[in-house]
Structure formats: structure tokens, C-alpha cells
PDB file of N, CA and C in Angstrom:
ATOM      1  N   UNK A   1      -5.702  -8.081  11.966  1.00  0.00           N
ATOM      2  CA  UNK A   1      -6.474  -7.238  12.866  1.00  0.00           C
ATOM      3  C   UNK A   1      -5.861  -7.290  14.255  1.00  0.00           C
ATOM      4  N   UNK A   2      -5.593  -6.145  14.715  1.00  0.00           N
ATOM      5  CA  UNK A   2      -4.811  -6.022  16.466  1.00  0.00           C
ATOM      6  C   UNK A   2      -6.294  -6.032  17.344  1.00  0.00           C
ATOM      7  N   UNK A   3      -5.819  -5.714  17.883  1.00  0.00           N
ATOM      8  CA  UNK A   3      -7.101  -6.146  19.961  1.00  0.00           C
ATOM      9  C   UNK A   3      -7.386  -4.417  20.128  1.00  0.00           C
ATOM     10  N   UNK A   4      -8.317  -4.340  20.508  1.00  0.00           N
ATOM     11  CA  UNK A   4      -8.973  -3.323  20.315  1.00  0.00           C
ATOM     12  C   UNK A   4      -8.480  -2.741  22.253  1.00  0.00           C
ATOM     13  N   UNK A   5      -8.704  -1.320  22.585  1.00  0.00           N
ATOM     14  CA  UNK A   5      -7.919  -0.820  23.452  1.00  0.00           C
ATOM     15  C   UNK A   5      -9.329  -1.512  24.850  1.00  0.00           C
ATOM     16  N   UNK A   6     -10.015  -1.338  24.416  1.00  0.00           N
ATOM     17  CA  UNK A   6     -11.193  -1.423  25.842  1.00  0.00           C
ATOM     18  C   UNK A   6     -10.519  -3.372  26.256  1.00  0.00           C
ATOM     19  N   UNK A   7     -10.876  -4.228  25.150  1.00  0.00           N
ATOM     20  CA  UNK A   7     -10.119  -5.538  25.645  1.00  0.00           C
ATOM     21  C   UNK A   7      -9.050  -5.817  26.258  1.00  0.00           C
ATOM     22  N   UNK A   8      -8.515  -5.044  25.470  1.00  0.00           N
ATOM     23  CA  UNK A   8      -6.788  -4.830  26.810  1.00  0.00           C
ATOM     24  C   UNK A   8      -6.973  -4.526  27.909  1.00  0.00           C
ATOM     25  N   UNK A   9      -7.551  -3.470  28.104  1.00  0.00           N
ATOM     26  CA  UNK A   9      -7.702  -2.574  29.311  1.00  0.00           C
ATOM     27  C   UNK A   9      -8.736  -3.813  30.058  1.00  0.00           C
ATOM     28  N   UNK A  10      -9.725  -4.267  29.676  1.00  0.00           N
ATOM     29  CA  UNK A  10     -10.117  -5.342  30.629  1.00  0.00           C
ATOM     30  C   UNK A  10      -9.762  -6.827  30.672  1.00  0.00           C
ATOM     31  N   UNK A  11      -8.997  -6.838  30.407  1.00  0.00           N
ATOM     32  CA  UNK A  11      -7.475  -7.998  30.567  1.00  0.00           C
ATOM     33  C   UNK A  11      -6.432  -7.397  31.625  1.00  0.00           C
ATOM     34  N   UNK A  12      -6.321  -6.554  31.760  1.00  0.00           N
ATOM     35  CA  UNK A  12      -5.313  -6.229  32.555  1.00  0.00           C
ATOM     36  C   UNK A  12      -5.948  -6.008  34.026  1.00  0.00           C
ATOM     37  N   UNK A  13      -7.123  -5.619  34.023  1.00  0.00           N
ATOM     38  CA  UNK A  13      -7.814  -5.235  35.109  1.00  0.00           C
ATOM     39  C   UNK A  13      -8.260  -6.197  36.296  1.00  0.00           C
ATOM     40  N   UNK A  14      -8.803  -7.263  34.928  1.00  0.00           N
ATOM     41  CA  UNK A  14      -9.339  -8.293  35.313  1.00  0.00           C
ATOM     42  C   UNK A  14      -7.939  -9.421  35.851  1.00  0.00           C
ATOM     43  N   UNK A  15      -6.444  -8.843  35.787  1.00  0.00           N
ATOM     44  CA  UNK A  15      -5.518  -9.699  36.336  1.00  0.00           C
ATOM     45  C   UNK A  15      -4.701  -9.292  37.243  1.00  0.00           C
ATOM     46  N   UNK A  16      -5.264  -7.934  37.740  1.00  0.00           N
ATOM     47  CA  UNK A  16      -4.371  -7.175  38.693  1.00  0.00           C
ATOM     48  C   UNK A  16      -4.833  -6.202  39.072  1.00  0.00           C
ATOM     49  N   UNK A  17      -4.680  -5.895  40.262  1.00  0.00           N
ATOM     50  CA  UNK A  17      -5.525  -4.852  41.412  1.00  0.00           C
ATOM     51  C   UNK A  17      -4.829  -3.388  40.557  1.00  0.00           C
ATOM     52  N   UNK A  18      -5.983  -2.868  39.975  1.00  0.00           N
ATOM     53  CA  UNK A  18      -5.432  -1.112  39.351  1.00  0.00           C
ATOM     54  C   UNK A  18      -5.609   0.052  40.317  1.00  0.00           C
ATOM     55  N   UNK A  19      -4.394   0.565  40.399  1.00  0.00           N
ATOM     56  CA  UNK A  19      -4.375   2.017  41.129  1.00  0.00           C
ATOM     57  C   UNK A  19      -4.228   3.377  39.651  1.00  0.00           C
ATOM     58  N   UNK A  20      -3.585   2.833  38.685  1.00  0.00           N
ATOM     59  CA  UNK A  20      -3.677   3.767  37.492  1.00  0.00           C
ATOM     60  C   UNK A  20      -3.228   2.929  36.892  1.00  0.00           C
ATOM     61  N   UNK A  21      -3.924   3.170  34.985  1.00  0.00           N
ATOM     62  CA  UNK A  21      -3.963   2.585  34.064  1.00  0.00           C
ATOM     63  C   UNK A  21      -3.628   3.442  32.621  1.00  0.00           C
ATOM     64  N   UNK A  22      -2.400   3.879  31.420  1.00  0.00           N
ATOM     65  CA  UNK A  22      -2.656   3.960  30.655  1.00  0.00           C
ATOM     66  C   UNK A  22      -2.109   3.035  29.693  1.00  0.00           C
ATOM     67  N   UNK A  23      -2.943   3.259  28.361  1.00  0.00           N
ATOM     68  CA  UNK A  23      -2.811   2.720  27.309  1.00  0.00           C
ATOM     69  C   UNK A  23      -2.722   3.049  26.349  1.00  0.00           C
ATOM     70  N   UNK A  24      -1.746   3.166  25.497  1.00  0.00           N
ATOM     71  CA  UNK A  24      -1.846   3.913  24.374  1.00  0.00           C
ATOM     72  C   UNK A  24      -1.396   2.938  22.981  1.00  0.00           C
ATOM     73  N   UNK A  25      -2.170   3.427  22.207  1.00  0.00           N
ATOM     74  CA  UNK A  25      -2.487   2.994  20.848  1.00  0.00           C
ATOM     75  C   UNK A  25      -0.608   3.203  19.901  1.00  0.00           C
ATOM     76  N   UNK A  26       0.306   2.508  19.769  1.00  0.00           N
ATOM     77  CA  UNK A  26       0.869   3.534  18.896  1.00  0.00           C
ATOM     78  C   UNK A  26       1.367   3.321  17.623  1.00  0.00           C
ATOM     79  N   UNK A  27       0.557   2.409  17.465  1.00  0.00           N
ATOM     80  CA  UNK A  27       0.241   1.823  15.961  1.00  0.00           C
ATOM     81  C   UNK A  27      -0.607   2.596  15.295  1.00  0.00           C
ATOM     82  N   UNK A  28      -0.886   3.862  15.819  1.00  0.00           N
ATOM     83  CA  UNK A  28      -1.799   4.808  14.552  1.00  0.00           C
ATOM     84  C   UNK A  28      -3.506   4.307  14.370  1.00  0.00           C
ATOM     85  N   UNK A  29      -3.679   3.868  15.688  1.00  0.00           N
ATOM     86  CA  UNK A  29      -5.155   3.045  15.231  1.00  0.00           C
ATOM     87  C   UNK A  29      -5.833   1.983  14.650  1.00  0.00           C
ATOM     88  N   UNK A  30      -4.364   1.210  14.344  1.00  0.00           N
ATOM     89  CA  UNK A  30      -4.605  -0.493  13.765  1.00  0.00           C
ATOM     90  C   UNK A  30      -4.452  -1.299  14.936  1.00  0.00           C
ATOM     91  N   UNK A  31      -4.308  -0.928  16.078  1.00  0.00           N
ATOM     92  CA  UNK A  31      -4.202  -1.872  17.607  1.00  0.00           C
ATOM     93  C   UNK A  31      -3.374  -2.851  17.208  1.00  0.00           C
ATOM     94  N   UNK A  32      -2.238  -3.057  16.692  1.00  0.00           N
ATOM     95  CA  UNK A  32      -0.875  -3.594  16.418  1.00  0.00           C
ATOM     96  C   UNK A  32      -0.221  -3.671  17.861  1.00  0.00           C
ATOM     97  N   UNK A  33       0.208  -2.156  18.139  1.00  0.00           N
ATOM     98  CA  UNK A  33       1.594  -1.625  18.842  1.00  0.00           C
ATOM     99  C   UNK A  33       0.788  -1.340  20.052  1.00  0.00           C
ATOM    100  N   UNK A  34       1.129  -1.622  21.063  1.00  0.00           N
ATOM    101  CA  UNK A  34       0.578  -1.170  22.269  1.00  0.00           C
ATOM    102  C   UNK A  34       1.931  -0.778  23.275  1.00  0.00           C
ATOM    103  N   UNK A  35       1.776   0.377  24.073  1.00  0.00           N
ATOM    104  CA  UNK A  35       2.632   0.778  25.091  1.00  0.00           C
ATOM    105  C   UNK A  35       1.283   1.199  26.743  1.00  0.00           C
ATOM    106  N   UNK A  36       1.907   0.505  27.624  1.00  0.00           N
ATOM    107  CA  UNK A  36       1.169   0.878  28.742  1.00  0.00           C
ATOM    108  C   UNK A  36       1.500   1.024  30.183  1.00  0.00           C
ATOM    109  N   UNK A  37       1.174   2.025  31.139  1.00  0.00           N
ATOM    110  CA  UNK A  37       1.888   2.299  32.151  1.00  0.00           C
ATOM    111  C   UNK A  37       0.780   1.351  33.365  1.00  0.00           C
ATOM    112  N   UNK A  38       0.882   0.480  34.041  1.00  0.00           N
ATOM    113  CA  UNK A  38      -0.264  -0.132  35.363  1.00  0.00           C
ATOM    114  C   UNK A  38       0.906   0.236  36.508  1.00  0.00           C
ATOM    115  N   UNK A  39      -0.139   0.388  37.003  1.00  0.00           N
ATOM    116  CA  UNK A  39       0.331   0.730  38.058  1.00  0.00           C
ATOM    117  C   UNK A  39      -0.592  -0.358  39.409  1.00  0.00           C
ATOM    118  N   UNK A  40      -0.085  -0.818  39.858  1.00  0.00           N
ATOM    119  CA  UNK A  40      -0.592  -1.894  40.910  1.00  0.00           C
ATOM    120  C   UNK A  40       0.184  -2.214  42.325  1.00  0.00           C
ATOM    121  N   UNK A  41      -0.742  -2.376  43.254  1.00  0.00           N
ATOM    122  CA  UNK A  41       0.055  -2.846  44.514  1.00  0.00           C
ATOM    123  C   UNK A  41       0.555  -4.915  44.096  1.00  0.00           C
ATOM    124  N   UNK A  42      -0.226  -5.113  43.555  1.00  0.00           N
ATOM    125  CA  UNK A  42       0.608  -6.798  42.814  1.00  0.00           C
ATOM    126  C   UNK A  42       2.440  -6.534  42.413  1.00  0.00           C
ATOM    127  N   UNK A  43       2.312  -5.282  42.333  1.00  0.00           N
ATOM    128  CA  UNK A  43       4.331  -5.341  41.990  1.00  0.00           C
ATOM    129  C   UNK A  43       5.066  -4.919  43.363  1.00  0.00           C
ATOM    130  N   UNK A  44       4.613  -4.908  44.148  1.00  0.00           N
ATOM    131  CA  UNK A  44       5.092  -4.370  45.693  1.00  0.00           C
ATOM    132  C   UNK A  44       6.183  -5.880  46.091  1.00  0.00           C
ATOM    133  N   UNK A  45       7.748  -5.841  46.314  1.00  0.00           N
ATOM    134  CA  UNK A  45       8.646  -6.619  46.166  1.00  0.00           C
ATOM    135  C   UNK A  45       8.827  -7.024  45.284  1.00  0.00           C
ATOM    136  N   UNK A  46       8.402  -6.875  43.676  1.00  0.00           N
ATOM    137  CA  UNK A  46       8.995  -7.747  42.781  1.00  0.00           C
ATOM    138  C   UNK A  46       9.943  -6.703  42.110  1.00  0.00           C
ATOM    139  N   UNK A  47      10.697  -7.637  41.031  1.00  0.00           N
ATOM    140  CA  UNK A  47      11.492  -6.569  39.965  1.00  0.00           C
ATOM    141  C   UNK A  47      10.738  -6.345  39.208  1.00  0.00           C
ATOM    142  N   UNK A  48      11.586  -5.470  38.435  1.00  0.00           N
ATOM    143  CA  UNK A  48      10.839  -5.158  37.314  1.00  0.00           C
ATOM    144  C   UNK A  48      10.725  -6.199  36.337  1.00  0.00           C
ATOM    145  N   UNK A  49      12.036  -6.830  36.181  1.00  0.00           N
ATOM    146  CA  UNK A  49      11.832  -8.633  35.317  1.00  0.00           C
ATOM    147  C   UNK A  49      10.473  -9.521  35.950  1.00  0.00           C
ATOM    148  N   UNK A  50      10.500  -9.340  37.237  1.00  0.00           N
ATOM    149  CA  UNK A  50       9.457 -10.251  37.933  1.00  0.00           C
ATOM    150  C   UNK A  50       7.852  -9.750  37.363  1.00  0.00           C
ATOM    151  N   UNK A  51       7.757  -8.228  37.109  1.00  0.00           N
ATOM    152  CA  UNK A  51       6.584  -7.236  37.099  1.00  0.00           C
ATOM    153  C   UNK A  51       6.301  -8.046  35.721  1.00  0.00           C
ATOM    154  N   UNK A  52       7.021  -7.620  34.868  1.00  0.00           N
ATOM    155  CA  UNK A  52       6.995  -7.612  33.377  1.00  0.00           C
ATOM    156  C   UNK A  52       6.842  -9.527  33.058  1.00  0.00           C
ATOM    157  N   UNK A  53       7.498 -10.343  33.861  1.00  0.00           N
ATOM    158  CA  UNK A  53       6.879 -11.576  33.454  1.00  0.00           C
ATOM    159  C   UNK A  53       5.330 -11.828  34.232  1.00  0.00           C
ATOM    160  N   UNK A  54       5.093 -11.330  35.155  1.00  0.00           N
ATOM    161  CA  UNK A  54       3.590 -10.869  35.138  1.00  0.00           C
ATOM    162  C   UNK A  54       2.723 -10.896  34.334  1.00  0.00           C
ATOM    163  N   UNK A  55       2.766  -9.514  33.920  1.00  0.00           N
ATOM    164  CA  UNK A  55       1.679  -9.037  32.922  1.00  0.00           C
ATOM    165  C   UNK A  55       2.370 -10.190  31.811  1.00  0.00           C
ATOM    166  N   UNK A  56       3.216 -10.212  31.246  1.00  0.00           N
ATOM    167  CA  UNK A  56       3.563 -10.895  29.996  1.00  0.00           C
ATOM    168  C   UNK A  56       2.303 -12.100  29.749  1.00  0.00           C
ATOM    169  N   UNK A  57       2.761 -12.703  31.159  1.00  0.00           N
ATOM    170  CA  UNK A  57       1.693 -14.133  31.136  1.00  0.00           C
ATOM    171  C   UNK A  57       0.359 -13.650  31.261  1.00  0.00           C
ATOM    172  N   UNK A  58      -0.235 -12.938  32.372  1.00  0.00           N
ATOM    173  CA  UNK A  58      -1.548 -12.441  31.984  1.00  0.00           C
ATOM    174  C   UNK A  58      -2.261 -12.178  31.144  1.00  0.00           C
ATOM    175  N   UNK A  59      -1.031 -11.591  29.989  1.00  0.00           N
ATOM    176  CA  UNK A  59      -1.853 -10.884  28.859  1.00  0.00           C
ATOM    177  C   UNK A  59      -1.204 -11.645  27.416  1.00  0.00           C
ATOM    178  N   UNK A  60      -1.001 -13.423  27.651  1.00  0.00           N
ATOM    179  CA  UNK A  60      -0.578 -13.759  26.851  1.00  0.00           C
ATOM    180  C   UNK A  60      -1.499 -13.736  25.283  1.00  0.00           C
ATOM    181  N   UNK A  61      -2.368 -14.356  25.653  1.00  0.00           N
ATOM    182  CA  UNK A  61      -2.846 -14.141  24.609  1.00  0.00           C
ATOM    183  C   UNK A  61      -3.228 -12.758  23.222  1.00  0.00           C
ATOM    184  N   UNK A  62      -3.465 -11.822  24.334  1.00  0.00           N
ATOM    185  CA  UNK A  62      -4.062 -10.421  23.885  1.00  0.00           C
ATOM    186  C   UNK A  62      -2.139  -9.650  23.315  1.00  0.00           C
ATOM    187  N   UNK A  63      -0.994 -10.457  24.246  1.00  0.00           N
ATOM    188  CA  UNK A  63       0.291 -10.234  22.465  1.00  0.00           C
ATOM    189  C   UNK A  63       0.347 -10.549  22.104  1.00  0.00           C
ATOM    190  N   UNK A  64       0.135 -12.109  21.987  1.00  0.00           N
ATOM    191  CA  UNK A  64       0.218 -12.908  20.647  1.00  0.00           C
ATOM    192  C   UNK A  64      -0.777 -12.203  19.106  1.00  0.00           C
ATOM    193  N   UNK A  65      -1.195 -11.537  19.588  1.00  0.00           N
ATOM    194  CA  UNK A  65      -2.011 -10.695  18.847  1.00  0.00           C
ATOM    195  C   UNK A  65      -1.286  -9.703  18.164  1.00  0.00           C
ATOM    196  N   UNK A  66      -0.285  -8.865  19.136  1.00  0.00           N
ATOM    197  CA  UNK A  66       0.365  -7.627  18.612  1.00  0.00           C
ATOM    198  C   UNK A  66       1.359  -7.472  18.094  1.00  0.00           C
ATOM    199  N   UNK A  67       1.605  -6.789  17.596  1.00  0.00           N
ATOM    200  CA  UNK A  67       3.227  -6.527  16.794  1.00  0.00           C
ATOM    201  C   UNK A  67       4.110  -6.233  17.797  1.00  0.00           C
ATOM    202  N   UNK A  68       3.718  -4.958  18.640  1.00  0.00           N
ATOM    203  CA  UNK A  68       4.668  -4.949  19.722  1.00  0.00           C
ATOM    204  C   UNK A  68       4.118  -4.319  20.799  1.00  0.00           C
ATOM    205  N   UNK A  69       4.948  -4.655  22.097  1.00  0.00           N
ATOM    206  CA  UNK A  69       3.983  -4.292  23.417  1.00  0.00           C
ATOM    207  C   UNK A  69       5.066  -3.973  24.477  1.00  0.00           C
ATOM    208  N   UNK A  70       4.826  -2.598  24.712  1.00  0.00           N
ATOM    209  CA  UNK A  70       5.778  -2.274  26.082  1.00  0.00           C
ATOM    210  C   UNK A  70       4.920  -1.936  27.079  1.00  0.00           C
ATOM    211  N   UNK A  71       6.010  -1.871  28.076  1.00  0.00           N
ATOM    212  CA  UNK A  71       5.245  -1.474  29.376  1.00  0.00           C
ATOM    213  C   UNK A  71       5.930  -1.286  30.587  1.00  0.00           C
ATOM    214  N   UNK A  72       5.255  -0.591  31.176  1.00  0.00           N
ATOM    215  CA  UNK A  72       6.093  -0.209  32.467  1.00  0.00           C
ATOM    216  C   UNK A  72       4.855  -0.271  33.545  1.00  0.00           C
ATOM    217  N   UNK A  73       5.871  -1.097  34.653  1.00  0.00           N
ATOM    218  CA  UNK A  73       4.836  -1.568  35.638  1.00  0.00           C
ATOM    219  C   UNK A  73       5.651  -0.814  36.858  1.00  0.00           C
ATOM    220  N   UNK A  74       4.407   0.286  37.797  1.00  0.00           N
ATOM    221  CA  UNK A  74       4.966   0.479  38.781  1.00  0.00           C
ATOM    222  C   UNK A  74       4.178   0.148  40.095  1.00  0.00           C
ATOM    223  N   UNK A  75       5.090   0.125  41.038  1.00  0.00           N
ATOM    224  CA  UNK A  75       3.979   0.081  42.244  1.00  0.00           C
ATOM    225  C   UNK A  75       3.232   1.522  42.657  1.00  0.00           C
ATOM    226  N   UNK A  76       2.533   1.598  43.791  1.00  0.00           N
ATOM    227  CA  UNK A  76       1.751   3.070  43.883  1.00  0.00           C
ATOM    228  C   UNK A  76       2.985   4.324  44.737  1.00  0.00           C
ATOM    229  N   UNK A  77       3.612   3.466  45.323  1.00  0.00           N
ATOM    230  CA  UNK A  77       4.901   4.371  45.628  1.00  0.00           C
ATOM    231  C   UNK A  77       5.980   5.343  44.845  1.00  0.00           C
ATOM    232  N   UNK A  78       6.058   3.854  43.652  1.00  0.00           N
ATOM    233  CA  UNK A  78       6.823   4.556  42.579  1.00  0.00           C
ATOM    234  C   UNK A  78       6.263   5.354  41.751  1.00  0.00           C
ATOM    235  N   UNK A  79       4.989   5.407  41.218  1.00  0.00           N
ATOM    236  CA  UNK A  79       3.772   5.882  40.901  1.00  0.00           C
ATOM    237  C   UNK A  79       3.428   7.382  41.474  1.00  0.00           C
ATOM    238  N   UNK A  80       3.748   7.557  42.881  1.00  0.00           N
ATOM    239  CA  UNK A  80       3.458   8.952  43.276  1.00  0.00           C
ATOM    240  C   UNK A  80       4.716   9.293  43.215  1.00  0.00           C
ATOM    241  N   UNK A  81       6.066   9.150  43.468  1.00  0.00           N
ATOM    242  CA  UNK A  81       7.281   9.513  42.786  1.00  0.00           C
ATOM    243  C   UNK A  81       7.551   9.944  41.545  1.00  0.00           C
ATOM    244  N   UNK A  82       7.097   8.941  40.451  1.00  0.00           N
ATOM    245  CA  UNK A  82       6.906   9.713  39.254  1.00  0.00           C
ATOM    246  C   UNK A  82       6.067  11.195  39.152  1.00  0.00           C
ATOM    247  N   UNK A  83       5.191  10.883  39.691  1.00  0.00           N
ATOM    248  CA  UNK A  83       4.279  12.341  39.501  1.00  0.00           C
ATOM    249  C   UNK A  83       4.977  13.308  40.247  1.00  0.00           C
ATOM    250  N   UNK A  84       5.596  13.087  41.443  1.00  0.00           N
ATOM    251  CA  UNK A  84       6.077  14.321  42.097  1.00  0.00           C
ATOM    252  C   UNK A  84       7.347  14.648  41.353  1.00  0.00           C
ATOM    253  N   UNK A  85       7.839  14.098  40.621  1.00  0.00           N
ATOM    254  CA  UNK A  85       9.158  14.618  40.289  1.00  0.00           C
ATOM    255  C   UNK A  85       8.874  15.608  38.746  1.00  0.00           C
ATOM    256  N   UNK A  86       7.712  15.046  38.142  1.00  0.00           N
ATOM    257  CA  UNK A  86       6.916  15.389  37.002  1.00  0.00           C
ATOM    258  C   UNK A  86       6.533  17.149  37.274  1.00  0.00           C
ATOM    259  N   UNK A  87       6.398  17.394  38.458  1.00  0.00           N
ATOM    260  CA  UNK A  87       5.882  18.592  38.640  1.00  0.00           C
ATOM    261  C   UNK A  87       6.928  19.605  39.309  1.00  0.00           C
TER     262      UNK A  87
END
């Protein structure tokens, strides 16, 4: 049995200031596979290695759970960059 999407989502919340949050399922609805975009002022000077051992530890437990888990962590700068270039 994988971690259901609302637990994630308040694991992550509950470990880092959210400016935007998705999450997506992509294990087909067995909450296996998780991919997710946070977006937080907590990554403001770090790398992306630094971002990603972050969340890693935050949300250790809730992968030890999953089959597999990506993610992309941006700050709110990079965050409105993405969107403007999106449009």
C-alpha cells in the first residue's frame, strides 16, 4: 500500500513555508510513484542538491513508502519565471 496524496501534501507543508504545491499521483492511483513541484522561500540560496536533500529528509519516511519520488523544488522567483516563460 503507497501514502495516500492528502498525507504527502501535509508532510510537506507541515516542513516548509508553501508558496505553490503540486502533486501528482503517477502510479495510476496505487500512491507508489509520486512526482511534485514546491515551491518555497526555504530554497532561497540553496542548490538544487541542497533543495532536494531537504525535502528528501523531511519526507523520509512518507519514501520509504514509495516506489519512486521526484521533484522539483523552486524558489518563488524561479516559480514566477517558470510561469512567465509558460505563457
Amino acid at each position: 500500500m503507497g501514502i495516500l496524496i492528502k498525507d504527502l501534501e501535509t508532510a510537506i507543508r507541515d516542513a516548509f513555508p508553501i508558496i505553490h504545491l503540486e502533486i501528482e499521483d503517477t502510479s495510476s492511483g496505487c500512491g507508489e510513484n509520486y512526482s511534485v513541484l514546491i515551491v518555497s522561500p526555504a530554497f532561497e540560496g540553496k542548490t538544487t542538491l541542497a533543495r532536494h536533500r531537504l525535502v528528501n529528509e523531511a519526507l523520509k519516511k512518507e519514501i520509504a513508502i514509495m516506489h519512486a519520488f521526484s521533484q522539483r523544488a523552486l524558489t518563488p522567483a524561479q516559480y514566477e519565471v517558470q510561469k512567465a516563460d509558460k505563457q
